[in-house]
PDBML (XML) file of the C-alpha atoms, coordinates in Angstrom:
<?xml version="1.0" encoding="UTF-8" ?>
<PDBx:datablock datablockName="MODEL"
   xmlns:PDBx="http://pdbml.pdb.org/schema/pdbx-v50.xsd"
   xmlns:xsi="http://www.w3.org/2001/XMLSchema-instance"
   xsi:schemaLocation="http://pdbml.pdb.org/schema/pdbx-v50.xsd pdbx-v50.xsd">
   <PDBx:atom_siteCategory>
      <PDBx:atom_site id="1">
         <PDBx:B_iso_or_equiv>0.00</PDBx:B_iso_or_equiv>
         <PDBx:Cartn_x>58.689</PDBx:Cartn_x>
         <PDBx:Cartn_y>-91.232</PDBx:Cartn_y>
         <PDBx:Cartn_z>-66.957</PDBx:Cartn_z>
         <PDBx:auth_asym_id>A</PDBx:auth_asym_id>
         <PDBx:auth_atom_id>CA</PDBx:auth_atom_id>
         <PDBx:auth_comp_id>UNK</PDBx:auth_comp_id>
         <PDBx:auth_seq_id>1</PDBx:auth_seq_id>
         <PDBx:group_PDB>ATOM</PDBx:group_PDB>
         <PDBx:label_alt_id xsi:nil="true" />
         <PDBx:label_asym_id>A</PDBx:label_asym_id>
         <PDBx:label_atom_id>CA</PDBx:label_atom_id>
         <PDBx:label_comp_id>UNK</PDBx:label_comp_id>
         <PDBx:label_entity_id>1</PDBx:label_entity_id>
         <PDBx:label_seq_id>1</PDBx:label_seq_id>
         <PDBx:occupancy>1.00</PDBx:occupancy>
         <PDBx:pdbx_PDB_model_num>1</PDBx:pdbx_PDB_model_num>
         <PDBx:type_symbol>C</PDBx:type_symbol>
      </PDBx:atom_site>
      <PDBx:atom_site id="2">
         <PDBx:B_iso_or_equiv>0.00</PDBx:B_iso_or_equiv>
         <PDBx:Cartn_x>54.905</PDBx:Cartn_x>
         <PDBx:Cartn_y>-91.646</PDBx:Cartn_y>
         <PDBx:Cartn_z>-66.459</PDBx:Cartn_z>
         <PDBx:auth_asym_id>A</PDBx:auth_asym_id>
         <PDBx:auth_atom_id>CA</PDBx:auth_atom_id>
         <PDBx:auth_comp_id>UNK</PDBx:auth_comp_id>
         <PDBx:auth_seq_id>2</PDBx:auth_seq_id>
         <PDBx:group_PDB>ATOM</PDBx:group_PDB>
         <PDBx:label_alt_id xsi:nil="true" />
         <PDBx:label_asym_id>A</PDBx:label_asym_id>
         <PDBx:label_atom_id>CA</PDBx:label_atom_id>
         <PDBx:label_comp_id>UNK</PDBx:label_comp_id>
         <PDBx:label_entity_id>1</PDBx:label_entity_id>
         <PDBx:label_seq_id>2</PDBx:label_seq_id>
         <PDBx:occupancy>1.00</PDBx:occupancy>
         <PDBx:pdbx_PDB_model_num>1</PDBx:pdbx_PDB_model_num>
         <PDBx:type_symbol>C</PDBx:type_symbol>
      </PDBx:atom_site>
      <PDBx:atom_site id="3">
         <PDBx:B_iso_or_equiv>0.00</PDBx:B_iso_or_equiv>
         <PDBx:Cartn_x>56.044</PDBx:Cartn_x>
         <PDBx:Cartn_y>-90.638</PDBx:Cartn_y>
         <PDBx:Cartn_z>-63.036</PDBx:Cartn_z>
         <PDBx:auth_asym_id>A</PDBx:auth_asym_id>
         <PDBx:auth_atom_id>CA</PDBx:auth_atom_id>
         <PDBx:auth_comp_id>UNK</PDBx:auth_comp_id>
         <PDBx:auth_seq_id>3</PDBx:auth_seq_id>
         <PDBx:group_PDB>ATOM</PDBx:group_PDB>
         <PDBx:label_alt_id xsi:nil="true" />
         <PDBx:label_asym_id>A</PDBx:label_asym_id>
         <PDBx:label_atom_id>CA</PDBx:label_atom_id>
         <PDBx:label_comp_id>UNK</PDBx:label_comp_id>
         <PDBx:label_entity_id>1</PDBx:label_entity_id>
         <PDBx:label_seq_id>3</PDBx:label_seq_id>
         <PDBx:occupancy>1.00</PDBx:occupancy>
         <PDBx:pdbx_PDB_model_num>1</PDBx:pdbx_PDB_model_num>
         <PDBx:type_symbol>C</PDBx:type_symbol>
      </PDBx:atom_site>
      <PDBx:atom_site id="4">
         <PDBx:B_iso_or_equiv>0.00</PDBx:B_iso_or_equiv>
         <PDBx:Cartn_x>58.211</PDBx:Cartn_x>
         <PDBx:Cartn_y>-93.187</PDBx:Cartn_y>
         <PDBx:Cartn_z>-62.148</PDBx:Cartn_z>
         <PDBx:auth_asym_id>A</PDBx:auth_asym_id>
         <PDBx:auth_atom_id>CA</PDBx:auth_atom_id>
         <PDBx:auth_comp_id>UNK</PDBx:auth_comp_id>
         <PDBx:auth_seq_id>4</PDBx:auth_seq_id>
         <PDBx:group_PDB>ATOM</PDBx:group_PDB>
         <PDBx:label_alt_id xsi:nil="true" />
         <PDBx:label_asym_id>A</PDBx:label_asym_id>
         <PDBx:label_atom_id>CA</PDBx:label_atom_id>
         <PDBx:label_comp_id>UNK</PDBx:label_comp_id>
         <PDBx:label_entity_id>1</PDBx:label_entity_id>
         <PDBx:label_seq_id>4</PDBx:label_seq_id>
         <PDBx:occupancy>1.00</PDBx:occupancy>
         <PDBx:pdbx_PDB_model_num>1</PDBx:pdbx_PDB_model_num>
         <PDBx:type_symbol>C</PDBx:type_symbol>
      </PDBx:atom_site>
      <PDBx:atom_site id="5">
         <PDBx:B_iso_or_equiv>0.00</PDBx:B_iso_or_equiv>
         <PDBx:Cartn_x>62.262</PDBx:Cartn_x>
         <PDBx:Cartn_y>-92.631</PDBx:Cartn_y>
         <PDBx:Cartn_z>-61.835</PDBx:Cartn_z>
         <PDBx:auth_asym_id>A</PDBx:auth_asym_id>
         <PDBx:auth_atom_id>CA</PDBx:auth_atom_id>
         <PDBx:auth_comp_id>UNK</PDBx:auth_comp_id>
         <PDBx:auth_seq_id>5</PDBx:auth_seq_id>
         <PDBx:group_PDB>ATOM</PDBx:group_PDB>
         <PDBx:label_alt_id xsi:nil="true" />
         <PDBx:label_asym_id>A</PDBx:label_asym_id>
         <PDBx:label_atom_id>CA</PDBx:label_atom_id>
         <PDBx:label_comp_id>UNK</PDBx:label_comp_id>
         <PDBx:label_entity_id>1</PDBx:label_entity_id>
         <PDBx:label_seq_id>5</PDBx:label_seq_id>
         <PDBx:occupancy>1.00</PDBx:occupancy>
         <PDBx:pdbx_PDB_model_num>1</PDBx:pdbx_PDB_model_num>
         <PDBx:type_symbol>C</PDBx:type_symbol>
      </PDBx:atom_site>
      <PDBx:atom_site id="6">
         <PDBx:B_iso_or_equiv>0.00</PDBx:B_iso_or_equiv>
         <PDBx:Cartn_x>63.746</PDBx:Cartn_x>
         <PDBx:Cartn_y>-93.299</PDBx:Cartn_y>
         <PDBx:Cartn_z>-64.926</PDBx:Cartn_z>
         <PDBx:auth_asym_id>A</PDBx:auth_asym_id>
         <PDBx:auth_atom_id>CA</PDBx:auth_atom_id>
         <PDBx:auth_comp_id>UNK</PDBx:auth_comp_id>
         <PDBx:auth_seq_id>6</PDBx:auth_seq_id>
         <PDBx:group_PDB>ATOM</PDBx:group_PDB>
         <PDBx:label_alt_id xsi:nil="true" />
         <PDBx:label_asym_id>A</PDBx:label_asym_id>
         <PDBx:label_atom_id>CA</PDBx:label_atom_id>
         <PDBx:label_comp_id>UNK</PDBx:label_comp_id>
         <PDBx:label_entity_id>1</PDBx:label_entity_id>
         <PDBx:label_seq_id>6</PDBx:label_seq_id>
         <PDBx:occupancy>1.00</PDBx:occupancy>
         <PDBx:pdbx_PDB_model_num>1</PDBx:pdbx_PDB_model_num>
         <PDBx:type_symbol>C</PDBx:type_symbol>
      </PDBx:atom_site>
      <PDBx:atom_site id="7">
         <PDBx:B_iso_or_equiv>0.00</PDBx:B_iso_or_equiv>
         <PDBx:Cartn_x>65.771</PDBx:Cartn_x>
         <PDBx:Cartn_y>-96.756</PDBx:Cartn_y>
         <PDBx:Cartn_z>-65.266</PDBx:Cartn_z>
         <PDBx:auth_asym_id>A</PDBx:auth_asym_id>
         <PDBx:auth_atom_id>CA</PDBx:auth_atom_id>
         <PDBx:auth_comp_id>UNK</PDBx:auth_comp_id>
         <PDBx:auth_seq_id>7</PDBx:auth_seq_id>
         <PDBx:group_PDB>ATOM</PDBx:group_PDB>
         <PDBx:label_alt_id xsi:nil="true" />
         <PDBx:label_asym_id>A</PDBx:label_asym_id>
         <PDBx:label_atom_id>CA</PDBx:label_atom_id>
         <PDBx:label_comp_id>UNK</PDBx:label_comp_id>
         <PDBx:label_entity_id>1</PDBx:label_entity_id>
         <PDBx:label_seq_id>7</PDBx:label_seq_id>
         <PDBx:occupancy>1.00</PDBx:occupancy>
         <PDBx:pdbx_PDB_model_num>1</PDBx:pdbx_PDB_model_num>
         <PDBx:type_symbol>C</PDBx:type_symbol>
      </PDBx:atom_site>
      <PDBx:atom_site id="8">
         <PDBx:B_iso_or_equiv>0.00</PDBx:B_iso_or_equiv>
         <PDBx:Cartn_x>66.831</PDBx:Cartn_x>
         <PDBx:Cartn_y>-98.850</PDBx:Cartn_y>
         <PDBx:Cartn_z>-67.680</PDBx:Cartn_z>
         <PDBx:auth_asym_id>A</PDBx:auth_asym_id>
         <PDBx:auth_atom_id>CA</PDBx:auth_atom_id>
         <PDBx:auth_comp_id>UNK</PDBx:auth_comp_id>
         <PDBx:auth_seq_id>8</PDBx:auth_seq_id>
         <PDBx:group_PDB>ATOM</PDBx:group_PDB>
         <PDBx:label_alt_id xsi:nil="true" />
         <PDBx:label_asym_id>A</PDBx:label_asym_id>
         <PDBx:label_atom_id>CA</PDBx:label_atom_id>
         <PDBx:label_comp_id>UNK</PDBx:label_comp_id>
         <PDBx:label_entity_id>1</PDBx:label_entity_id>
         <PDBx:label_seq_id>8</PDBx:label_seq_id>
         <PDBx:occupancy>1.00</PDBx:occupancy>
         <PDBx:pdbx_PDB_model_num>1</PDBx:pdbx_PDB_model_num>
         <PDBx:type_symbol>C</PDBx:type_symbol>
      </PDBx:atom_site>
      <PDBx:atom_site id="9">
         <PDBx:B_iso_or_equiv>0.00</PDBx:B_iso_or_equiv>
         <PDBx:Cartn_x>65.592</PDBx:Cartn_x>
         <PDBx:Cartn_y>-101.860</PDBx:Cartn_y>
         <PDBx:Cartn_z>-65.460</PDBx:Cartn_z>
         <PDBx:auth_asym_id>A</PDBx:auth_asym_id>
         <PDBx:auth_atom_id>CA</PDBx:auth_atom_id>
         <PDBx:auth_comp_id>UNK</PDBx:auth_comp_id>
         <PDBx:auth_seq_id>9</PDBx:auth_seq_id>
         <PDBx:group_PDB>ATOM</PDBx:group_PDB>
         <PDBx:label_alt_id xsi:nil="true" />
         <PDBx:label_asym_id>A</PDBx:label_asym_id>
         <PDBx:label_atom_id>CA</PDBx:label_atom_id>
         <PDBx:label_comp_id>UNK</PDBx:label_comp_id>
         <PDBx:label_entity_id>1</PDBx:label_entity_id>
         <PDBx:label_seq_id>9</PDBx:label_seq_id>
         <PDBx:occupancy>1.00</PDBx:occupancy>
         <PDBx:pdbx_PDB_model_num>1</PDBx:pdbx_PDB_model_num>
         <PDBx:type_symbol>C</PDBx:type_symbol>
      </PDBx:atom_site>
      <PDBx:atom_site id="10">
         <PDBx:B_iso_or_equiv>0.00</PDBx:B_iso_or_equiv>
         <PDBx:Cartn_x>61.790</PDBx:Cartn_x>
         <PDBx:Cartn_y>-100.170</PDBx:Cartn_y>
         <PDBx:Cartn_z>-65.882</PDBx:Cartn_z>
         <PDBx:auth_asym_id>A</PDBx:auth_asym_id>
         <PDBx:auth_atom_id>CA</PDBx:auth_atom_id>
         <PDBx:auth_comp_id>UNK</PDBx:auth_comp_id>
         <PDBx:auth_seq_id>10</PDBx:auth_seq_id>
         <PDBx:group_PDB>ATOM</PDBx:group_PDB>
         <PDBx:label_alt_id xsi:nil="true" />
         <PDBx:label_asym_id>A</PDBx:label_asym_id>
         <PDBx:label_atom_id>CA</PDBx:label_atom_id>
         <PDBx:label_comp_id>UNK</PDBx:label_comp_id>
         <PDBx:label_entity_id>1</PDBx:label_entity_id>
         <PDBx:label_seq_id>10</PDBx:label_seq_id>
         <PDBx:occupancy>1.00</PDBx:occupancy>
         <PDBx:pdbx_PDB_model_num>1</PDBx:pdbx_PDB_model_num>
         <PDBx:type_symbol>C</PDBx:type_symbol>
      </PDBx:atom_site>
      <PDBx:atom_site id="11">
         <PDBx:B_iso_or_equiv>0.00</PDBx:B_iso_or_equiv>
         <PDBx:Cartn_x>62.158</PDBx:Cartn_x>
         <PDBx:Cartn_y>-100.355</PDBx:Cartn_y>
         <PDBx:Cartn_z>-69.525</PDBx:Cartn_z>
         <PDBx:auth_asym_id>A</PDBx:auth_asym_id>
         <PDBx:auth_atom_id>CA</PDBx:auth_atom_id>
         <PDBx:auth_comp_id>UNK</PDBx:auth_comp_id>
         <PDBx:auth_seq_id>11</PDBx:auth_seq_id>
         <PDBx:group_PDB>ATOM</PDBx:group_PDB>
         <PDBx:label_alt_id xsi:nil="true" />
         <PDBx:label_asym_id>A</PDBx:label_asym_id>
         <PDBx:label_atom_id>CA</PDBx:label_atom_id>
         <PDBx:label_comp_id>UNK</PDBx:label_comp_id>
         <PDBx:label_entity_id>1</PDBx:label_entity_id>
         <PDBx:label_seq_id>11</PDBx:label_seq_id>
         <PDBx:occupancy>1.00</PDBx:occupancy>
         <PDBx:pdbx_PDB_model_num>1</PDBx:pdbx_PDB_model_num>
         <PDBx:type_symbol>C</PDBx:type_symbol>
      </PDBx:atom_site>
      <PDBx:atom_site id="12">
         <PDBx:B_iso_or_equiv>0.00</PDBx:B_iso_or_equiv>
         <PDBx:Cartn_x>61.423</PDBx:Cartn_x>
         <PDBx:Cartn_y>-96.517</PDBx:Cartn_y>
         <PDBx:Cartn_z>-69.086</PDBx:Cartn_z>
         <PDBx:auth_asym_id>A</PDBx:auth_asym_id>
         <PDBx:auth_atom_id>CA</PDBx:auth_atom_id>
         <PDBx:auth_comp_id>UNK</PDBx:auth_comp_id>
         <PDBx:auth_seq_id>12</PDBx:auth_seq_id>
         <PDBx:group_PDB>ATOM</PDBx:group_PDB>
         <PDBx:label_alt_id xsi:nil="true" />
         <PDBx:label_asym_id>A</PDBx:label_asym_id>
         <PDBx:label_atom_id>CA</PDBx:label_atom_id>
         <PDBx:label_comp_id>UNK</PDBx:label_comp_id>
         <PDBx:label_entity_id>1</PDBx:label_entity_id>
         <PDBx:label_seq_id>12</PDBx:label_seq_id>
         <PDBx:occupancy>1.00</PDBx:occupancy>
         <PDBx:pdbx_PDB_model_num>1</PDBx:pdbx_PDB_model_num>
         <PDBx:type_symbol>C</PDBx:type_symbol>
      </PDBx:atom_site>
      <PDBx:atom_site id="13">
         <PDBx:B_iso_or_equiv>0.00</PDBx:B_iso_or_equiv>
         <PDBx:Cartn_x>64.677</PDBx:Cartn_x>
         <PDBx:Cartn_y>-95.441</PDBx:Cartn_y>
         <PDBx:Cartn_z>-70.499</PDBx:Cartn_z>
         <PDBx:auth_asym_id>A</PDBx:auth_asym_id>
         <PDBx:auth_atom_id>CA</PDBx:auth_atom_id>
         <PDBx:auth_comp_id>UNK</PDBx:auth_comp_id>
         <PDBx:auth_seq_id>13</PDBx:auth_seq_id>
         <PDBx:group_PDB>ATOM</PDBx:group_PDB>
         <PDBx:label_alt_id xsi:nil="true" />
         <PDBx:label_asym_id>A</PDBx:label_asym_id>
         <PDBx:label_atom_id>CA</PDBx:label_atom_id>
         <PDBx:label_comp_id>UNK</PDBx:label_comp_id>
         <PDBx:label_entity_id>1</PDBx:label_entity_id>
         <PDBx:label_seq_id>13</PDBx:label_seq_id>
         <PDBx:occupancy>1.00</PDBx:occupancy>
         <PDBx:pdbx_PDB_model_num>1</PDBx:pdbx_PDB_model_num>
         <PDBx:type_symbol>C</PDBx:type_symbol>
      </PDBx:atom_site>
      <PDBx:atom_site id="14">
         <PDBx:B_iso_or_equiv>0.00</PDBx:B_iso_or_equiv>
         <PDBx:Cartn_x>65.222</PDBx:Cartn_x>
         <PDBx:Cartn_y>-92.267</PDBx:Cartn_y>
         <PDBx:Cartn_z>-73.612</PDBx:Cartn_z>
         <PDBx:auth_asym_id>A</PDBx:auth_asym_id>
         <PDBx:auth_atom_id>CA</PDBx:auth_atom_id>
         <PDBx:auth_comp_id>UNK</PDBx:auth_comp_id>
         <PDBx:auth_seq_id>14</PDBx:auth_seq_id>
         <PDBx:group_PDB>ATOM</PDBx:group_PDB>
         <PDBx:label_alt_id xsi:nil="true" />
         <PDBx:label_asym_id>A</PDBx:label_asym_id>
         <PDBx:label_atom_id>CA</PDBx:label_atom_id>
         <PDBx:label_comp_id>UNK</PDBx:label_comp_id>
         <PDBx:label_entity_id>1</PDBx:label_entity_id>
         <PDBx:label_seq_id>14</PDBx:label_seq_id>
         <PDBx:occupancy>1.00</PDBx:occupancy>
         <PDBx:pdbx_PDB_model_num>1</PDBx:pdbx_PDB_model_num>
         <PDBx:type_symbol>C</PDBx:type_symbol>
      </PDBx:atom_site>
      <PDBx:atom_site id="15">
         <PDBx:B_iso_or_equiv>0.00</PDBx:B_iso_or_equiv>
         <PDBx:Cartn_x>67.823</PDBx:Cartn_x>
         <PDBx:Cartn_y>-91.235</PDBx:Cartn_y>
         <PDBx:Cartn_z>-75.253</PDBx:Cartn_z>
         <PDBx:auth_asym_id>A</PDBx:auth_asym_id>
         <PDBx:auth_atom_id>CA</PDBx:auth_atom_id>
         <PDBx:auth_comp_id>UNK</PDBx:auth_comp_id>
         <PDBx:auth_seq_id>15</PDBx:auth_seq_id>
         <PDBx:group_PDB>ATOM</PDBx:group_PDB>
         <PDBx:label_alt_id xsi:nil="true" />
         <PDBx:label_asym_id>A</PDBx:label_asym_id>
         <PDBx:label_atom_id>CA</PDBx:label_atom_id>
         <PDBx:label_comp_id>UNK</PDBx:label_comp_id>
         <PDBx:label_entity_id>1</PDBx:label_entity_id>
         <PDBx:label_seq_id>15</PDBx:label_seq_id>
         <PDBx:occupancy>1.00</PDBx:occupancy>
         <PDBx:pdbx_PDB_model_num>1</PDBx:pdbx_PDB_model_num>
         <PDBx:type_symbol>C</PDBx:type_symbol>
      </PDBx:atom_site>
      <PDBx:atom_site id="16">
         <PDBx:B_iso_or_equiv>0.00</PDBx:B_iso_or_equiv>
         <PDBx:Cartn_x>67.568</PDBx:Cartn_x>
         <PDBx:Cartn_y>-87.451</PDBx:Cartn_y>
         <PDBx:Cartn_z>-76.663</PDBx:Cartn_z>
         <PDBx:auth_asym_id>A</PDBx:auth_asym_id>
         <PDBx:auth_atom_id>CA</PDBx:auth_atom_id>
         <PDBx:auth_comp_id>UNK</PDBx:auth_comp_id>
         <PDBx:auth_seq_id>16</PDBx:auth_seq_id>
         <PDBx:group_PDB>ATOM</PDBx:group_PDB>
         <PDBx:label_alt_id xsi:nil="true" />
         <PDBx:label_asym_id>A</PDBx:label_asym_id>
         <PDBx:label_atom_id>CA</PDBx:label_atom_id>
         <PDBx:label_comp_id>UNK</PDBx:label_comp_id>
         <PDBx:label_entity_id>1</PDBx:label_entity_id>
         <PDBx:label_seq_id>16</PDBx:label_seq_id>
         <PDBx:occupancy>1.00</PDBx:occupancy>
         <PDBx:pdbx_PDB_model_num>1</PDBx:pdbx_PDB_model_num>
         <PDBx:type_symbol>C</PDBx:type_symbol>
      </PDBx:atom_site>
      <PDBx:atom_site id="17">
         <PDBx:B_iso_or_equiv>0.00</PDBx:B_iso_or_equiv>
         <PDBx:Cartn_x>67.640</PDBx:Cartn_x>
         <PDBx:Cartn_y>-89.138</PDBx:Cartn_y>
         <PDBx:Cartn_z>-80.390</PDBx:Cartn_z>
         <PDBx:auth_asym_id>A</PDBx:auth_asym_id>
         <PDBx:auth_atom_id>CA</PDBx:auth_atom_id>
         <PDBx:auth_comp_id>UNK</PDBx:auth_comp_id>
         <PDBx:auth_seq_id>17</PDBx:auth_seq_id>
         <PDBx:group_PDB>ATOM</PDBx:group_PDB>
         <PDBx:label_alt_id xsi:nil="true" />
         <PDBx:label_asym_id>A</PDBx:label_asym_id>
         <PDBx:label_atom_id>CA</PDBx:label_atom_id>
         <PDBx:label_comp_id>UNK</PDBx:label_comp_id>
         <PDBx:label_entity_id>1</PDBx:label_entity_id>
         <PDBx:label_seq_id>17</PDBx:label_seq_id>
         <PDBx:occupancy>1.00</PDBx:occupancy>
         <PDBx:pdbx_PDB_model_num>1</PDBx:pdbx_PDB_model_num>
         <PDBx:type_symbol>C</PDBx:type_symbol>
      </PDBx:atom_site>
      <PDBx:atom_site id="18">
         <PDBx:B_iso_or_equiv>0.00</PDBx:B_iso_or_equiv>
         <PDBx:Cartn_x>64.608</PDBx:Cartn_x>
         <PDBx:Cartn_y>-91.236</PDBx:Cartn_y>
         <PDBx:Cartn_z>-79.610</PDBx:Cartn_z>
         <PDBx:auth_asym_id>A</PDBx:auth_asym_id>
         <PDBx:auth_atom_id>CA</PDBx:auth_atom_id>
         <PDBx:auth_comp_id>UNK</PDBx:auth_comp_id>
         <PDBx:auth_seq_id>18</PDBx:auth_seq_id>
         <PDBx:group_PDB>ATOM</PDBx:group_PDB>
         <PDBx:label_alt_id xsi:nil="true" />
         <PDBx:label_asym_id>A</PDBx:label_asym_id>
         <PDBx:label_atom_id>CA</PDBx:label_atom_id>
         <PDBx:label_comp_id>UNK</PDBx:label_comp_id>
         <PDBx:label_entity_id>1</PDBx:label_entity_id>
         <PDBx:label_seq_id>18</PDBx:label_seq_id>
         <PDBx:occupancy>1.00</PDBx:occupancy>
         <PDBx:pdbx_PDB_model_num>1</PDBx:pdbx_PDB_model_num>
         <PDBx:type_symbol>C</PDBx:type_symbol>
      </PDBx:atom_site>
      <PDBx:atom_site id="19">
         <PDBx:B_iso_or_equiv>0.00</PDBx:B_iso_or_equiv>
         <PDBx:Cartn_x>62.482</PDBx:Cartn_x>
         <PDBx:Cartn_y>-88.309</PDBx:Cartn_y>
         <PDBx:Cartn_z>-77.960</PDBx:Cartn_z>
         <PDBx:auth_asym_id>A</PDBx:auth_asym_id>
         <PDBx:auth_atom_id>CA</PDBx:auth_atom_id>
         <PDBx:auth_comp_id>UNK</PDBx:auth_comp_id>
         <PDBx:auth_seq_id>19</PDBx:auth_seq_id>
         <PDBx:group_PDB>ATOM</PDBx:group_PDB>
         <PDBx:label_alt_id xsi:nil="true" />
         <PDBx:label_asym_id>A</PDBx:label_asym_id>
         <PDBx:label_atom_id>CA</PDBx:label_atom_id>
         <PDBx:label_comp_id>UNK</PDBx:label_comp_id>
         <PDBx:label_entity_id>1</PDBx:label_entity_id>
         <PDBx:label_seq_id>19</PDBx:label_seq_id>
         <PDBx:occupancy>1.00</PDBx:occupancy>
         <PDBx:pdbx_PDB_model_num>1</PDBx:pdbx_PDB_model_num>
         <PDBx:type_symbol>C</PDBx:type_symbol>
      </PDBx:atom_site>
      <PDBx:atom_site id="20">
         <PDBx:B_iso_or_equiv>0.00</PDBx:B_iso_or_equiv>
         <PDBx:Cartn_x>63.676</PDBx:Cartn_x>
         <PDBx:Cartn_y>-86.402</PDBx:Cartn_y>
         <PDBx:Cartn_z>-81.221</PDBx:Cartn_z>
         <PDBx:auth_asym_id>A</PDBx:auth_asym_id>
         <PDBx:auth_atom_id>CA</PDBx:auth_atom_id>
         <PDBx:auth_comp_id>UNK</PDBx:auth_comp_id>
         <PDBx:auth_seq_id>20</PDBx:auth_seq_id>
         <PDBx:group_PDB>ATOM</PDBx:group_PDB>
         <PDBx:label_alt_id xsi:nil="true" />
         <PDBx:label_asym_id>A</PDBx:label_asym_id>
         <PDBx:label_atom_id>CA</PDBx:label_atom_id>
         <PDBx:label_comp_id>UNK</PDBx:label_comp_id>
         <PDBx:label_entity_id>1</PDBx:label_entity_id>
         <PDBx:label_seq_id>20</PDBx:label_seq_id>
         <PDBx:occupancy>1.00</PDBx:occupancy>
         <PDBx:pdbx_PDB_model_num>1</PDBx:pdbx_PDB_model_num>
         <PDBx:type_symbol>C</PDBx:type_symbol>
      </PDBx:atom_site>
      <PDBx:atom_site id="21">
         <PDBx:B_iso_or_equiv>0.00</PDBx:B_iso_or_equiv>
         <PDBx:Cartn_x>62.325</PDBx:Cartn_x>
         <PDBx:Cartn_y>-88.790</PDBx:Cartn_y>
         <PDBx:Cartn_z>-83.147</PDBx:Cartn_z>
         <PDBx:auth_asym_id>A</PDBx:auth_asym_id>
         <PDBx:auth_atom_id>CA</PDBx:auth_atom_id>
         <PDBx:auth_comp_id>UNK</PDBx:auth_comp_id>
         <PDBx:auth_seq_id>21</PDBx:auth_seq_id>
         <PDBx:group_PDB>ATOM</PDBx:group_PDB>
         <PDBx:label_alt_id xsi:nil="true" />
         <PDBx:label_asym_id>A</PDBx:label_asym_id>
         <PDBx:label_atom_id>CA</PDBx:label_atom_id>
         <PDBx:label_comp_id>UNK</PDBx:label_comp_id>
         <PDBx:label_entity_id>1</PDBx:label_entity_id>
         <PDBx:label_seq_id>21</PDBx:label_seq_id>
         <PDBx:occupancy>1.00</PDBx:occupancy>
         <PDBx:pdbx_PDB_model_num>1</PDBx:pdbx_PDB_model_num>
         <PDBx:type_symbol>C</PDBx:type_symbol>
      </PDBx:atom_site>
      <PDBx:atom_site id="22">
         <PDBx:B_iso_or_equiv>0.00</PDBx:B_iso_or_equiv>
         <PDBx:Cartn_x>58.636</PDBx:Cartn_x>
         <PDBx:Cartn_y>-87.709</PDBx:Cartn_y>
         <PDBx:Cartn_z>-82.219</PDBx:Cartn_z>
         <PDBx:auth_asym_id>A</PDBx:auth_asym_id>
         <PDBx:auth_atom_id>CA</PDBx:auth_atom_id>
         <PDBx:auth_comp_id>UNK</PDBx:auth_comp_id>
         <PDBx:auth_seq_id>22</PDBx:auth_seq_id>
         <PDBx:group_PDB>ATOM</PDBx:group_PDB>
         <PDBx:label_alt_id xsi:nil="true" />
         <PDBx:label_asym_id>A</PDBx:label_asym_id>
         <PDBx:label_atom_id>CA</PDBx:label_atom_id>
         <PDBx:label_comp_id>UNK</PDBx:label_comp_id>
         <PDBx:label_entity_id>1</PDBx:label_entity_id>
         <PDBx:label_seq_id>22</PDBx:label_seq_id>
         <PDBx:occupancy>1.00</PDBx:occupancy>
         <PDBx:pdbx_PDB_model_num>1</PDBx:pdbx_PDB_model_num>
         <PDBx:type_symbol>C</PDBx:type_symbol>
      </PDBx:atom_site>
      <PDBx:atom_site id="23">
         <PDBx:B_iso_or_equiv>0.00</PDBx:B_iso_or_equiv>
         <PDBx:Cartn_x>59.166</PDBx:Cartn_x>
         <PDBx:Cartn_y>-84.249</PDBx:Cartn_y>
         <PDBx:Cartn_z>-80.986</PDBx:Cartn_z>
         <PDBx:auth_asym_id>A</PDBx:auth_asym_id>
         <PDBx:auth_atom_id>CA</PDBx:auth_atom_id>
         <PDBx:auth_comp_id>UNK</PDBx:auth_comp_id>
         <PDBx:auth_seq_id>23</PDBx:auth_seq_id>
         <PDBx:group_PDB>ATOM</PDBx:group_PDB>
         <PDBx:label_alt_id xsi:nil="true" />
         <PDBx:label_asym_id>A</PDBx:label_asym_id>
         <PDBx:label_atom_id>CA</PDBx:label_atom_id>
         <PDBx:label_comp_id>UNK</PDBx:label_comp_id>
         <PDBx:label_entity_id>1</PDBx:label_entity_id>
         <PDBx:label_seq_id>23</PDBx:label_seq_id>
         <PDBx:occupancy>1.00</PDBx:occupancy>
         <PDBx:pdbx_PDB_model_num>1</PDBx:pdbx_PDB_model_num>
         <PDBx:type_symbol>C</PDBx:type_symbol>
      </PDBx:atom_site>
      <PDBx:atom_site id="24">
         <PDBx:B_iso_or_equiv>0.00</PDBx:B_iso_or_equiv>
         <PDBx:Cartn_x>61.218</PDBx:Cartn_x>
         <PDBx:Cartn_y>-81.034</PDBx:Cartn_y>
         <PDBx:Cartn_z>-82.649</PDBx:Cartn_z>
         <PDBx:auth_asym_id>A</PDBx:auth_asym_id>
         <PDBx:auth_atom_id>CA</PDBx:auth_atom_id>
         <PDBx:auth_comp_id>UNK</PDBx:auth_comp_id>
         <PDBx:auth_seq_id>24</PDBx:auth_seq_id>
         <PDBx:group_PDB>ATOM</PDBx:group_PDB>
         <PDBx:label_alt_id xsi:nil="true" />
         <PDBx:label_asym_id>A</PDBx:label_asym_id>
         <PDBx:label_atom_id>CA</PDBx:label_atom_id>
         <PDBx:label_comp_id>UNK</PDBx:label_comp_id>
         <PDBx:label_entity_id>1</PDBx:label_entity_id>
         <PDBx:label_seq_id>24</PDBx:label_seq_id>
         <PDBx:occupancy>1.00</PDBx:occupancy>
         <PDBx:pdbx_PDB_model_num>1</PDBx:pdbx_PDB_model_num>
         <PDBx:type_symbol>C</PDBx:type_symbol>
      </PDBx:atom_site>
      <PDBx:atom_site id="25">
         <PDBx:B_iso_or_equiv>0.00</PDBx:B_iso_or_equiv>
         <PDBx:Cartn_x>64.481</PDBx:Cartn_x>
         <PDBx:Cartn_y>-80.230</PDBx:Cartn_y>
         <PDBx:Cartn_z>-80.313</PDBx:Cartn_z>
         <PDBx:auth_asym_id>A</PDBx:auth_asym_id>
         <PDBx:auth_atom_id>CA</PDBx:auth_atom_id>
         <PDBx:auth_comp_id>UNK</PDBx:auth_comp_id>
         <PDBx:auth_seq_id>25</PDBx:auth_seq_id>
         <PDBx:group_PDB>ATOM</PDBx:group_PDB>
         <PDBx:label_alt_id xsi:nil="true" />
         <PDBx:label_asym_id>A</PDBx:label_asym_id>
         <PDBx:label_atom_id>CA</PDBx:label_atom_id>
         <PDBx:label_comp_id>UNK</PDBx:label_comp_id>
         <PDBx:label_entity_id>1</PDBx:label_entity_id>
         <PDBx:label_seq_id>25</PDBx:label_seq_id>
         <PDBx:occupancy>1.00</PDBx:occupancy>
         <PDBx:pdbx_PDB_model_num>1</PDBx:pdbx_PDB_model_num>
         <PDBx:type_symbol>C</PDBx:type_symbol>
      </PDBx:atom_site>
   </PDBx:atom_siteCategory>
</PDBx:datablock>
């Protein structure tokens, strides 16, 4: 994510449902 690893502790963290939110599958 905004090349860093993805965590949960980065606050960096998606869930398909939130990216589909914004974006068409």
């Amino acid at each position: 994510i905004n090349e860093e690893k993805m965590s949960k502790s980065l606050g960096n963290f998606f869930t398909i449902r939130e990216v589909l939110a914004h974006y068409r599958p």
